[in-house]
PDB file of N, CA and C in Angstrom:
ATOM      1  N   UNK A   1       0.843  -1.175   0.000  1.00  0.00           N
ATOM      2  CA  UNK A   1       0.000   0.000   0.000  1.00  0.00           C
ATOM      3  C   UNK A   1       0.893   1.245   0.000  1.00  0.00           C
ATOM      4  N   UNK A   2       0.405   1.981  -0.652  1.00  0.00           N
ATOM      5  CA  UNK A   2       1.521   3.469  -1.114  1.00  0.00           C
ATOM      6  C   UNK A   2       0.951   3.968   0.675  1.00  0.00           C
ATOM      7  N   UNK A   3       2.399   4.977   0.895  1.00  0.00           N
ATOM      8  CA  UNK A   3       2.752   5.523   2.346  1.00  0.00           C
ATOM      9  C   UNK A   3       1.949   7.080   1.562  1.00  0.00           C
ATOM     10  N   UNK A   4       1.017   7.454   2.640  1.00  0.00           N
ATOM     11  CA  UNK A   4       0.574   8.741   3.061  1.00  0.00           C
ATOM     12  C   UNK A   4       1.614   9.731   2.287  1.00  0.00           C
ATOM     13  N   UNK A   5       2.909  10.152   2.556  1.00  0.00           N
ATOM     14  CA  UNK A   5       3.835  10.970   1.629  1.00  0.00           C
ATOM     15  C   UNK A   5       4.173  10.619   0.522  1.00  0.00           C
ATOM     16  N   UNK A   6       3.801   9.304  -0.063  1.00  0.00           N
ATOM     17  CA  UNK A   6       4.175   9.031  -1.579  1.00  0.00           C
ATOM     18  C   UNK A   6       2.730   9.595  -2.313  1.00  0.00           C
ATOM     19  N   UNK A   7       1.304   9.958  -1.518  1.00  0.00           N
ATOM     20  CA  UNK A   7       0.286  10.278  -2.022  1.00  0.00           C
ATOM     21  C   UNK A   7       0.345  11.307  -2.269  1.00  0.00           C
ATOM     22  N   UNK A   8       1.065  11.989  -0.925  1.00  0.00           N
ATOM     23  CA  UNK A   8       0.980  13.680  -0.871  1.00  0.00           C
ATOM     24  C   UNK A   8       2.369  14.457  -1.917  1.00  0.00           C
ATOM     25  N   UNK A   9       3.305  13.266  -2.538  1.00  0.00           N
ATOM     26  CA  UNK A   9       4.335  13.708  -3.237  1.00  0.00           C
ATOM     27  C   UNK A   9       4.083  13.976  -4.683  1.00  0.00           C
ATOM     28  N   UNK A  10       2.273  12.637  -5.134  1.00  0.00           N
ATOM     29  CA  UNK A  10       2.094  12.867  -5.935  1.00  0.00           C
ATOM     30  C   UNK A  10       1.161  13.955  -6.699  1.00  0.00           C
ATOM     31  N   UNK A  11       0.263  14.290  -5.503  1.00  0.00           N
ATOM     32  CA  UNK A  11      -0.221  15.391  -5.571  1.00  0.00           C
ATOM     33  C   UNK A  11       0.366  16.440  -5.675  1.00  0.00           C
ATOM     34  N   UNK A  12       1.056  16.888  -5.386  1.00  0.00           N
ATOM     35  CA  UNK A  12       2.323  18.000  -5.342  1.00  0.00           C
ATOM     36  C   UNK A  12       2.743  18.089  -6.742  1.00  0.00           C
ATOM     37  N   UNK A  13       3.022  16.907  -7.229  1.00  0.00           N
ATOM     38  CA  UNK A  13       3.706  16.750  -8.422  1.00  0.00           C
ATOM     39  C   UNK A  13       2.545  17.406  -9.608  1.00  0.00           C
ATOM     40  N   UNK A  14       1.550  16.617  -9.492  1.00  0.00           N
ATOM     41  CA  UNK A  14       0.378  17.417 -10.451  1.00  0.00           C
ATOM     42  C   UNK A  14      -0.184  18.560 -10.639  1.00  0.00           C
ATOM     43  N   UNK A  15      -0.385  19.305  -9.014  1.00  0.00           N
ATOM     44  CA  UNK A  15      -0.047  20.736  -8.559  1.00  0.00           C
ATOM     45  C   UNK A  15       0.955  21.478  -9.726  1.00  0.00           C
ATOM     46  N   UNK A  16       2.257  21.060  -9.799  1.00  0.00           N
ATOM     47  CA  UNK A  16       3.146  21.774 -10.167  1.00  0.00           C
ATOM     48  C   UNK A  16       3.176  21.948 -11.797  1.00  0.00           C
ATOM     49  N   UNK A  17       2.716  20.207 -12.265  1.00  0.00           N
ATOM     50  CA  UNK A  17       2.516  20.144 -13.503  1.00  0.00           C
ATOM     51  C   UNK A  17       1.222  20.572 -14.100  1.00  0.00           C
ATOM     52  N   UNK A  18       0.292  20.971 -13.323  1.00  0.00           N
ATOM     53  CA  UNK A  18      -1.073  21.802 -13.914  1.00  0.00           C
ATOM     54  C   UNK A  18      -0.423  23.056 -13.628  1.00  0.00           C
ATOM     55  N   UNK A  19       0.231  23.879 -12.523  1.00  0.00           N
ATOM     56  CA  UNK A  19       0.723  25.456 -13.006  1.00  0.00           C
ATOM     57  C   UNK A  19       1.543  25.560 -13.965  1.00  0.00           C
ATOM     58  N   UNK A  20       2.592  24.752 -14.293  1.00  0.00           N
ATOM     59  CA  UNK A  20       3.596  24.823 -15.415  1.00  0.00           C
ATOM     60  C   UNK A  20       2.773  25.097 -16.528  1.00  0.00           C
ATOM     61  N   UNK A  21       1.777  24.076 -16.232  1.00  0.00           N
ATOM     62  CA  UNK A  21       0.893  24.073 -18.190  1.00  0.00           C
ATOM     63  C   UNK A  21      -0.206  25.066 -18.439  1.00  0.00           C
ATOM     64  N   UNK A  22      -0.058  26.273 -16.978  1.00  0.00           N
ATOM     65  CA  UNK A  22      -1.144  27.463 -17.056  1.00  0.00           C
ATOM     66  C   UNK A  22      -0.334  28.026 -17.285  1.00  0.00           C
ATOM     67  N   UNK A  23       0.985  28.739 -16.816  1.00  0.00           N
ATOM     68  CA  UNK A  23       1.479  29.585 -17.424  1.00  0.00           C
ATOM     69  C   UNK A  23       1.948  29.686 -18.553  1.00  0.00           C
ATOM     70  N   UNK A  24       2.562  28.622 -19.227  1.00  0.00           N
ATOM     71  CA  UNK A  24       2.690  28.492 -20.472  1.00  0.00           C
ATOM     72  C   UNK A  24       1.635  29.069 -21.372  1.00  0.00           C
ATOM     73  N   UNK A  25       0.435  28.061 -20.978  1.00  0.00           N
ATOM     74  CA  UNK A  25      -1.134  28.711 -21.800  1.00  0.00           C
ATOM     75  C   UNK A  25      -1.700  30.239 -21.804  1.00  0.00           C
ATOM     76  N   UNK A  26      -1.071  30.941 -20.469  1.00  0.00           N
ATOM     77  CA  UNK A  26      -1.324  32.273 -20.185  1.00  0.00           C
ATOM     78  C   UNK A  26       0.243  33.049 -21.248  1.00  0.00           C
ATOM     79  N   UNK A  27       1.414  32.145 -21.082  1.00  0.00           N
ATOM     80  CA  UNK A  27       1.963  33.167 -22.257  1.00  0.00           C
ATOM     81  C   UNK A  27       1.939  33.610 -23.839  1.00  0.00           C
ATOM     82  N   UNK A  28       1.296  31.718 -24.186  1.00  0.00           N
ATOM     83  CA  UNK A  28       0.789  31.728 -25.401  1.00  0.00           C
ATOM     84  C   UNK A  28      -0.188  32.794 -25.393  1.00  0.00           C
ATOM     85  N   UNK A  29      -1.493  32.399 -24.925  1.00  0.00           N
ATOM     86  CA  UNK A  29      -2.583  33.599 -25.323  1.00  0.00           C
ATOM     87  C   UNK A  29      -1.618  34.967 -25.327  1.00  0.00           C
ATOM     88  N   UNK A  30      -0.868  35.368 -24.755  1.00  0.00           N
ATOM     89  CA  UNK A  30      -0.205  37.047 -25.148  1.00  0.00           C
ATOM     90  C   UNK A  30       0.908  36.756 -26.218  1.00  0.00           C
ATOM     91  N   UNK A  31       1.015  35.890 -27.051  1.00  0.00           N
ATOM     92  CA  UNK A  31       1.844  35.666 -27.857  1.00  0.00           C
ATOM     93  C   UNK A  31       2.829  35.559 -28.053  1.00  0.00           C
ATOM     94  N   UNK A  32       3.654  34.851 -26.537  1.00  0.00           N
ATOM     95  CA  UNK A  32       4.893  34.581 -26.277  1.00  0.00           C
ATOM     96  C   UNK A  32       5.143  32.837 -26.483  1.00  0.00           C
ATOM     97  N   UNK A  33       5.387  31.868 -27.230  1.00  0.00           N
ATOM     98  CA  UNK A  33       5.417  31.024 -27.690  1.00  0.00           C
ATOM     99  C   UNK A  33       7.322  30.576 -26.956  1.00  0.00           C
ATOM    100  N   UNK A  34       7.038  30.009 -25.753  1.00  0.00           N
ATOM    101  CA  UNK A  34       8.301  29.762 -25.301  1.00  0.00           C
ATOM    102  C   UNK A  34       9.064  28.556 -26.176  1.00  0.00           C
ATOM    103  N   UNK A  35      10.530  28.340 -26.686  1.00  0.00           N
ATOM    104  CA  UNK A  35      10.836  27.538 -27.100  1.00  0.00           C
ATOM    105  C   UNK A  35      11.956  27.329 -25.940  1.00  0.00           C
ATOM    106  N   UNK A  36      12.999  28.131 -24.892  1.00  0.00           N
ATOM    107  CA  UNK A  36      13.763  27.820 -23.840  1.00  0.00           C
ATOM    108  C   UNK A  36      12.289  27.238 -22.806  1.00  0.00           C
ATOM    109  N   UNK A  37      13.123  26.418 -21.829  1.00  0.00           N
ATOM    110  CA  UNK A  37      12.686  26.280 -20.859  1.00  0.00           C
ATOM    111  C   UNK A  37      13.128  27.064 -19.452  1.00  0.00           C
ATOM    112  N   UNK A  38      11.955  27.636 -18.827  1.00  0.00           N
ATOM    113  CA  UNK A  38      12.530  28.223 -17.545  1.00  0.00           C
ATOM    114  C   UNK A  38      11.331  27.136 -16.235  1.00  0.00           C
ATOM    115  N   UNK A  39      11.765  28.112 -15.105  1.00  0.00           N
ATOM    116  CA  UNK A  39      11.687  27.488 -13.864  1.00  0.00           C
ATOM    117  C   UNK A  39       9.424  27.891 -14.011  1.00  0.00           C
ATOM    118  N   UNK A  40       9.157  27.730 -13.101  1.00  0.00           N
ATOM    119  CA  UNK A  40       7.884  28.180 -12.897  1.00  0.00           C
ATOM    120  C   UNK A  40       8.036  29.392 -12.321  1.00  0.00           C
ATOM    121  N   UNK A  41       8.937  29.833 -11.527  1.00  0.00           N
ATOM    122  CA  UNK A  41       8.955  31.127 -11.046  1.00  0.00           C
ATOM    123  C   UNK A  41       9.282  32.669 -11.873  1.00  0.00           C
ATOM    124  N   UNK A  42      10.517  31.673 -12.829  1.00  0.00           N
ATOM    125  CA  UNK A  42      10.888  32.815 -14.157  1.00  0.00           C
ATOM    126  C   UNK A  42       9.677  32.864 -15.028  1.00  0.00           C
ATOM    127  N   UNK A  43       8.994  31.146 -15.330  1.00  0.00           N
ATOM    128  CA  UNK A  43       7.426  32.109 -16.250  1.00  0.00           C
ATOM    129  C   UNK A  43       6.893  32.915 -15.664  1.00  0.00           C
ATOM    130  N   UNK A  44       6.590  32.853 -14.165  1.00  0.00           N
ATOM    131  CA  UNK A  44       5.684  33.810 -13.280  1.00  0.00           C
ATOM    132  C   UNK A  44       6.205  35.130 -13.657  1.00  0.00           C
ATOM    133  N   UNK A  45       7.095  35.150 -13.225  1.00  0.00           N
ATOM    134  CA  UNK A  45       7.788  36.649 -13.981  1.00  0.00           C
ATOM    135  C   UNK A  45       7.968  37.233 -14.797  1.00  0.00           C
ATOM    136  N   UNK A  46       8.089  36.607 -15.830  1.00  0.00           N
ATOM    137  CA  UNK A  46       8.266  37.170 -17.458  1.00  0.00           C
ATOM    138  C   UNK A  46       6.324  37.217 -17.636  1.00  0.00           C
ATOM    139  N   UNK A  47       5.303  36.517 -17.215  1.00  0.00           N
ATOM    140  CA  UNK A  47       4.078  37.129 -17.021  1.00  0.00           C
ATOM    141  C   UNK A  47       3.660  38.304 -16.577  1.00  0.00           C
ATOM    142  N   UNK A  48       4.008  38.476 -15.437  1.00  0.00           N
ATOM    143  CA  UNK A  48       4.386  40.001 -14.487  1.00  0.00           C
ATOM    144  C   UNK A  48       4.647  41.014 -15.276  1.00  0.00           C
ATOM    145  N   UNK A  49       5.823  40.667 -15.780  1.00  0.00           N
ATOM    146  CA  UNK A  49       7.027  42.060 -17.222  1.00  0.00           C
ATOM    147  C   UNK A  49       6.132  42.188 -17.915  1.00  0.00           C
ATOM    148  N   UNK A  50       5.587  40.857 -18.258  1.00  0.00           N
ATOM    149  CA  UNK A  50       4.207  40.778 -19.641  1.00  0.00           C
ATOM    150  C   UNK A  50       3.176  42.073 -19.711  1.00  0.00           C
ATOM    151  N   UNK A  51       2.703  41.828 -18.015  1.00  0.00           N
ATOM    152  CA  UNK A  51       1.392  42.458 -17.816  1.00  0.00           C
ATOM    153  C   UNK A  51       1.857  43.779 -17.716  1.00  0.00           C
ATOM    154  N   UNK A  52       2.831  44.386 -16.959  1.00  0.00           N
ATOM    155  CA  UNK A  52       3.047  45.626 -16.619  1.00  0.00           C
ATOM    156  C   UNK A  52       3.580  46.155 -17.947  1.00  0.00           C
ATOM    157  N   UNK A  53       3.904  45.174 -18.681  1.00  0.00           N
ATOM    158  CA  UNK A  53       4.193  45.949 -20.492  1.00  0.00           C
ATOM    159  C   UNK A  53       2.857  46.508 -21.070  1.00  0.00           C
ATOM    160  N   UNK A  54       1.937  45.859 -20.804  1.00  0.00           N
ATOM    161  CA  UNK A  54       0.683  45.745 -21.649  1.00  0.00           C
ATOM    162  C   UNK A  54      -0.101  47.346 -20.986  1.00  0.00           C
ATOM    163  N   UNK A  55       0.081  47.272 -19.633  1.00  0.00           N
ATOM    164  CA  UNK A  55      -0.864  48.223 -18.639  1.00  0.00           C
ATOM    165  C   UNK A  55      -0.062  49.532 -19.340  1.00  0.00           C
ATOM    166  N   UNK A  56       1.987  49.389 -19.485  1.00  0.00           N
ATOM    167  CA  UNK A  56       2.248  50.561 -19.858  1.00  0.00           C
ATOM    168  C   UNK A  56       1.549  51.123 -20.967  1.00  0.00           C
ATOM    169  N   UNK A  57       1.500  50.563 -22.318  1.00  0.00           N
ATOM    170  CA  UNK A  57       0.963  50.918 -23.416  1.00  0.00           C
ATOM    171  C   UNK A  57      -0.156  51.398 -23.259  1.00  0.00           C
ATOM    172  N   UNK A  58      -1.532  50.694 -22.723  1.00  0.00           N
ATOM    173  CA  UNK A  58      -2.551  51.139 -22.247  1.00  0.00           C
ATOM    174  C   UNK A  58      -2.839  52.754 -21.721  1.00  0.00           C
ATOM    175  N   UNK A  59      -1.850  52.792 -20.957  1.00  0.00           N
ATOM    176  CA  UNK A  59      -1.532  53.729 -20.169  1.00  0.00           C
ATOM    177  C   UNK A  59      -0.954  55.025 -21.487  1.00  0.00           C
ATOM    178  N   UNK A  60      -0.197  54.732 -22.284  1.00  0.00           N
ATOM    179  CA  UNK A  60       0.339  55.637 -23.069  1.00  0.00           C
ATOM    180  C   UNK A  60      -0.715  55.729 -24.108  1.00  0.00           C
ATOM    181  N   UNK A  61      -1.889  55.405 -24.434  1.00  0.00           N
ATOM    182  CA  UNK A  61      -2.923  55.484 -25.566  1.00  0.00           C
ATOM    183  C   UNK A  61      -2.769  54.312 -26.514  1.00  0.00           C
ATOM    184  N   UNK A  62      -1.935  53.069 -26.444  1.00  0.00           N
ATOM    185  CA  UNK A  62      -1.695  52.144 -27.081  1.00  0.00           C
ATOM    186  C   UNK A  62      -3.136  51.197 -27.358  1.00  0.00           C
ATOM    187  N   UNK A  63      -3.373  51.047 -28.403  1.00  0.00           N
ATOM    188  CA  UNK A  63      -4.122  49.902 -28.602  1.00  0.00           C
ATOM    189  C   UNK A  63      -3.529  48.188 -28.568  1.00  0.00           C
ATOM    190  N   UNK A  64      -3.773  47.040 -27.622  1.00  0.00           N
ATOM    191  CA  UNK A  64      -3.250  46.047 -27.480  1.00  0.00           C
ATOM    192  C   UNK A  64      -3.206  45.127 -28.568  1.00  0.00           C
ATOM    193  N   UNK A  65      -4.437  45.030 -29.478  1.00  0.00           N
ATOM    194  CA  UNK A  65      -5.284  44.690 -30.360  1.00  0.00           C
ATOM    195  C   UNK A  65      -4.520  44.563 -31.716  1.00  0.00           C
ATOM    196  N   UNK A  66      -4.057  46.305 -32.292  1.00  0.00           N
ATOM    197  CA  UNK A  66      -3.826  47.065 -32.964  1.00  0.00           C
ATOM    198  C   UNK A  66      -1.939  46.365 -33.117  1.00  0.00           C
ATOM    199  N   UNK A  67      -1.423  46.831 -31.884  1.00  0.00           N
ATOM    200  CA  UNK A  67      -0.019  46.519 -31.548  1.00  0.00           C
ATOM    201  C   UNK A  67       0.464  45.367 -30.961  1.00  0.00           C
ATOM    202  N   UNK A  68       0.251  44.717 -31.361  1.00  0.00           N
ATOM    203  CA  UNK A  68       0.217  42.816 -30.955  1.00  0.00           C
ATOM    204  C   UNK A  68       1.551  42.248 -31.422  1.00  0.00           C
ATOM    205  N   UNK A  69       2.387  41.320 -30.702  1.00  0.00           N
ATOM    206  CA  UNK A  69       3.291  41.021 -31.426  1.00  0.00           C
ATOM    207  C   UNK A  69       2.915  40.147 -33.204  1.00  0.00           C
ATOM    208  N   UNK A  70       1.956  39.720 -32.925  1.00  0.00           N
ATOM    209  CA  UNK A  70       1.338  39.246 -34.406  1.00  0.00           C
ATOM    210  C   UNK A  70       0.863  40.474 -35.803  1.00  0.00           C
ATOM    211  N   UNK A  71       0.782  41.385 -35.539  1.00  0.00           N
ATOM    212  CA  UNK A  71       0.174  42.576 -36.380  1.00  0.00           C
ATOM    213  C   UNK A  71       1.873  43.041 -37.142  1.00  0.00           C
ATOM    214  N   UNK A  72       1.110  42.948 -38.497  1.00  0.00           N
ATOM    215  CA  UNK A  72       1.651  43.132 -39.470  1.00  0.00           C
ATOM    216  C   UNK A  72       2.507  44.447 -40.102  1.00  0.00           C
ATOM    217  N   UNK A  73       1.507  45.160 -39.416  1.00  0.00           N
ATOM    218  CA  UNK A  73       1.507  46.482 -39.388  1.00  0.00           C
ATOM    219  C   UNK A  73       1.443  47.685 -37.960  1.00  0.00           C
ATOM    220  N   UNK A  74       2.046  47.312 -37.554  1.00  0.00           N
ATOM    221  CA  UNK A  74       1.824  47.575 -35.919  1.00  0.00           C
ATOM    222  C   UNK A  74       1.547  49.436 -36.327  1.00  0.00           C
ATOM    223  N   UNK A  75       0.813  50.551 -35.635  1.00  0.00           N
ATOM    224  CA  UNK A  75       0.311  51.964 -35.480  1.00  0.00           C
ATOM    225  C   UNK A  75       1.996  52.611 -34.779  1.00  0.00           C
ATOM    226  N   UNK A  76       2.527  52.092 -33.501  1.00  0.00           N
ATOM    227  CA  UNK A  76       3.451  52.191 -32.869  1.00  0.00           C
ATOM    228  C   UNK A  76       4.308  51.213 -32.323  1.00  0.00           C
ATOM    229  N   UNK A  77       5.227  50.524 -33.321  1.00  0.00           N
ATOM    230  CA  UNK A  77       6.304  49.471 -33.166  1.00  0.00           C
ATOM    231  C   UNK A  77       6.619  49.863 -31.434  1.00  0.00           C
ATOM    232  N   UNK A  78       6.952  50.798 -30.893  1.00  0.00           N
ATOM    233  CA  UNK A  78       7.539  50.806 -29.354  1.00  0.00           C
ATOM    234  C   UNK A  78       6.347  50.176 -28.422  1.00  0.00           C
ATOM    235  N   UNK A  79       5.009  49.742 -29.258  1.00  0.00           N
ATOM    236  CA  UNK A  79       3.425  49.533 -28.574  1.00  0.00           C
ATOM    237  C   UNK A  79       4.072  48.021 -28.753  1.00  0.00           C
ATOM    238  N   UNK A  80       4.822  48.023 -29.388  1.00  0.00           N
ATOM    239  CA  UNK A  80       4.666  46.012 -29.981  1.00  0.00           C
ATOM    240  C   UNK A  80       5.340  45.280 -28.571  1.00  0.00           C
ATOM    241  N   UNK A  81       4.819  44.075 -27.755  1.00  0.00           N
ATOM    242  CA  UNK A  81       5.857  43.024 -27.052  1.00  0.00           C
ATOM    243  C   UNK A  81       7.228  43.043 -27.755  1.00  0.00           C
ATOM    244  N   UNK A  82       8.341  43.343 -27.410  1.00  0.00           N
ATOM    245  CA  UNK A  82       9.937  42.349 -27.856  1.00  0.00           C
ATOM    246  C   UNK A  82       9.318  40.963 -28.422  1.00  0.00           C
ATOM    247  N   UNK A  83       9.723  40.584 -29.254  1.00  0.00           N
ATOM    248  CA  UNK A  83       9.426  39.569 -29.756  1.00  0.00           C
ATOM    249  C   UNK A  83      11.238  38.447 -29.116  1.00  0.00           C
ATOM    250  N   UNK A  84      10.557  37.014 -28.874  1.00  0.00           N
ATOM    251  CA  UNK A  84      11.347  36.212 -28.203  1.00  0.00           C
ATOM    252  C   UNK A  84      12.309  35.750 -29.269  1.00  0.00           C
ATOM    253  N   UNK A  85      13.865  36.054 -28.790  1.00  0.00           N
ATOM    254  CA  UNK A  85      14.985  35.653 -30.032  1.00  0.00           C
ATOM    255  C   UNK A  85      14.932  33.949 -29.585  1.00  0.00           C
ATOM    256  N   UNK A  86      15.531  33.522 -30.663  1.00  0.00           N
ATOM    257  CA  UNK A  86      15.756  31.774 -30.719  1.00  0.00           C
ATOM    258  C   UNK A  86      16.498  31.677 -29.736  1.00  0.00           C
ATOM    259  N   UNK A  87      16.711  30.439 -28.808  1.00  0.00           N
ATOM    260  CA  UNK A  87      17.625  30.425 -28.126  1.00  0.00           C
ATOM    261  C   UNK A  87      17.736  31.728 -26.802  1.00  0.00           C
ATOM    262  N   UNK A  88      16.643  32.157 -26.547  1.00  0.00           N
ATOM    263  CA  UNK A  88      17.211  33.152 -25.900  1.00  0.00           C
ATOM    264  C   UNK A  88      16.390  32.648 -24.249  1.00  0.00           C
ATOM    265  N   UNK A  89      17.014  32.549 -22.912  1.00  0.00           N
ATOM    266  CA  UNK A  89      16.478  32.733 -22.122  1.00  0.00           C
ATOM    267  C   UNK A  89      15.386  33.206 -21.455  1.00  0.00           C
ATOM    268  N   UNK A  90      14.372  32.507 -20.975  1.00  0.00           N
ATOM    269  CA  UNK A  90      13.573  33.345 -19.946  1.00  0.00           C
ATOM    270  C   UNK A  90      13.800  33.985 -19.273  1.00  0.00           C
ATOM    271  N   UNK A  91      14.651  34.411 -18.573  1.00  0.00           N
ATOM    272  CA  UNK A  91      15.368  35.409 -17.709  1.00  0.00           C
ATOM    273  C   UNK A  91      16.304  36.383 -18.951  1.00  0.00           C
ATOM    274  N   UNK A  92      16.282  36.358 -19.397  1.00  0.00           N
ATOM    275  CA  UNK A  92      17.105  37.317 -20.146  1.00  0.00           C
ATOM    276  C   UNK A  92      15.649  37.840 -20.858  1.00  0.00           C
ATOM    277  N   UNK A  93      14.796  37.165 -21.296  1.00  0.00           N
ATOM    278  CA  UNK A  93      13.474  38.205 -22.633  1.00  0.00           C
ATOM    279  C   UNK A  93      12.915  38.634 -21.559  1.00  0.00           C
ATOM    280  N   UNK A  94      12.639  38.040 -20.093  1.00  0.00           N
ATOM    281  CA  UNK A  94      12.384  38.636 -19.172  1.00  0.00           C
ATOM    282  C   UNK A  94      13.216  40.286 -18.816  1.00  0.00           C
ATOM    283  N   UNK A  95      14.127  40.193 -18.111  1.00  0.00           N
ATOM    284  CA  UNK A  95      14.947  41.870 -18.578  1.00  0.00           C
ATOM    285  C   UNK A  95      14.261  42.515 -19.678  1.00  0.00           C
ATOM    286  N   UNK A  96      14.375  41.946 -20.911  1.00  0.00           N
ATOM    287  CA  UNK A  96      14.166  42.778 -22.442  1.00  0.00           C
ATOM    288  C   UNK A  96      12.825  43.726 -21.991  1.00  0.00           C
ATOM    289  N   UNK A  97      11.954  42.770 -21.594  1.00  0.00           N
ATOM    290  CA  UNK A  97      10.728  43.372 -21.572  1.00  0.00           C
ATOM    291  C   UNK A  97      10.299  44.485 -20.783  1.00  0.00           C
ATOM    292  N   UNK A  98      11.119  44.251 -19.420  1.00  0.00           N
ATOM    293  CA  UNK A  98      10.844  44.811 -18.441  1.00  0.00           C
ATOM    294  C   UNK A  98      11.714  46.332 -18.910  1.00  0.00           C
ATOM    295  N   UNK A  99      12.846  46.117 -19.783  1.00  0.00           N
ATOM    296  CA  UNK A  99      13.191  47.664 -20.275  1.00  0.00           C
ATOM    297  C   UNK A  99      12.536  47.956 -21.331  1.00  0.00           C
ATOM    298  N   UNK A 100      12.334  47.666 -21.973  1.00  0.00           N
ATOM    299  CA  UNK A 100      11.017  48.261 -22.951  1.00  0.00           C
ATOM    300  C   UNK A 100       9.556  48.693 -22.301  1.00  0.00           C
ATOM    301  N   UNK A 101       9.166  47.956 -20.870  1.00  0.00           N
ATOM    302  CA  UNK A 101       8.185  48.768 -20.327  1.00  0.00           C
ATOM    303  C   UNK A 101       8.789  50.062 -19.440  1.00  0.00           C
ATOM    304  N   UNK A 102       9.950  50.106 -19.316  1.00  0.00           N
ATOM    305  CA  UNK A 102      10.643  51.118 -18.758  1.00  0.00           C
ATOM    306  C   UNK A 102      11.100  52.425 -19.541  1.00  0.00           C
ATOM    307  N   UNK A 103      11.357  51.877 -20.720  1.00  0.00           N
ATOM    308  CA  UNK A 103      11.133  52.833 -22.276  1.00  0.00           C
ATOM    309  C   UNK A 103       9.916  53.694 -22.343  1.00  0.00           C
ATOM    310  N   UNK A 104       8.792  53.049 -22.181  1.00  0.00           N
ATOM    311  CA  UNK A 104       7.291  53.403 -22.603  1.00  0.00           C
ATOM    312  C   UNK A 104       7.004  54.355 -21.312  1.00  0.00           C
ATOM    313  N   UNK A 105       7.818  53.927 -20.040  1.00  0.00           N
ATOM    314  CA  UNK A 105       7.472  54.801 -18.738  1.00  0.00           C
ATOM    315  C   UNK A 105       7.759  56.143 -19.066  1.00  0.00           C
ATOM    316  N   UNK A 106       9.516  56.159 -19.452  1.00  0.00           N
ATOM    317  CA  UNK A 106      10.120  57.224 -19.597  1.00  0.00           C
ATOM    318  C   UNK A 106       9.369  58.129 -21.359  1.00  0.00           C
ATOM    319  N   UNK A 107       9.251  57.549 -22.015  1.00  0.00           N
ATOM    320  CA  UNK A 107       8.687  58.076 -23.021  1.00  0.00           C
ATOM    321  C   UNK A 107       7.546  58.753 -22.713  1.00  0.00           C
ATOM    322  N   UNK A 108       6.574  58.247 -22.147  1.00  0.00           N
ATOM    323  CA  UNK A 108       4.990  58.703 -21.755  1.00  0.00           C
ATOM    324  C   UNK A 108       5.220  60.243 -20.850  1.00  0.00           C
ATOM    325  N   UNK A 109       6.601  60.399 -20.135  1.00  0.00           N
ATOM    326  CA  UNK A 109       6.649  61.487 -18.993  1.00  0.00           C
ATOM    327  C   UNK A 109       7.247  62.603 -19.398  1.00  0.00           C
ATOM    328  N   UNK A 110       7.552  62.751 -20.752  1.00  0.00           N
ATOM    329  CA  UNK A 110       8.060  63.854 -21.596  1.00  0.00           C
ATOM    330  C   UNK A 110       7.144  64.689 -21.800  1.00  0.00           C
TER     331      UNK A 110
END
């Protein structure tokens, strides 16, 4: 008979593997298509950079819609997500983003 902590190890385990496969699904829908692998804590974060990118634009008159990393024709390329280089870290497109919402800060206060 499985021991009480081999139950509770496996639960844990599914826990971890149903958040892994939400954040992923939460970066896809914003059109970040991870090909590195990071931790669950670095997706959490590069979500975070995500959101506070999105609120900046918002914030500056950006349409999300309009300026999508998918749009062809973006109104204001500085409105667009960084788009993710090959090979490039979650913790590193993480940074990228977070200075490009730091761009849009300093830009908006001119």
């Amino acid at each position: 008979m499985p021991e009480e902590s081999d139950f509770d190890d496996s639960i844990r385990r599914e826990e971890r593997v149903a958040l892994h496969s939400e954040l992923i699904a939460r970066l896809d829908q914003k059109g970040v298509r991870l090909i590195a692998q990071g931790s669950d804590a670095e997706l959490a974060d590069l979500l975070s950079a995500i959101d506070a990118f999105e609120t900046a634009v918002e914030n500056a008159g950006g349409d999300l819609m309009v300026d999508s990393p998918d749009s062809s024709e973006p109104e204001r390329p500085e409105f667009v997500l960084p788009h993710l280089h090959d090979n490039e870290s979650v913790a590193t497109y993480t940074r990228r983003v977070i200075s490009a919402t730091a761009r849009l800060g300093s830009d908006t206060e001119r």
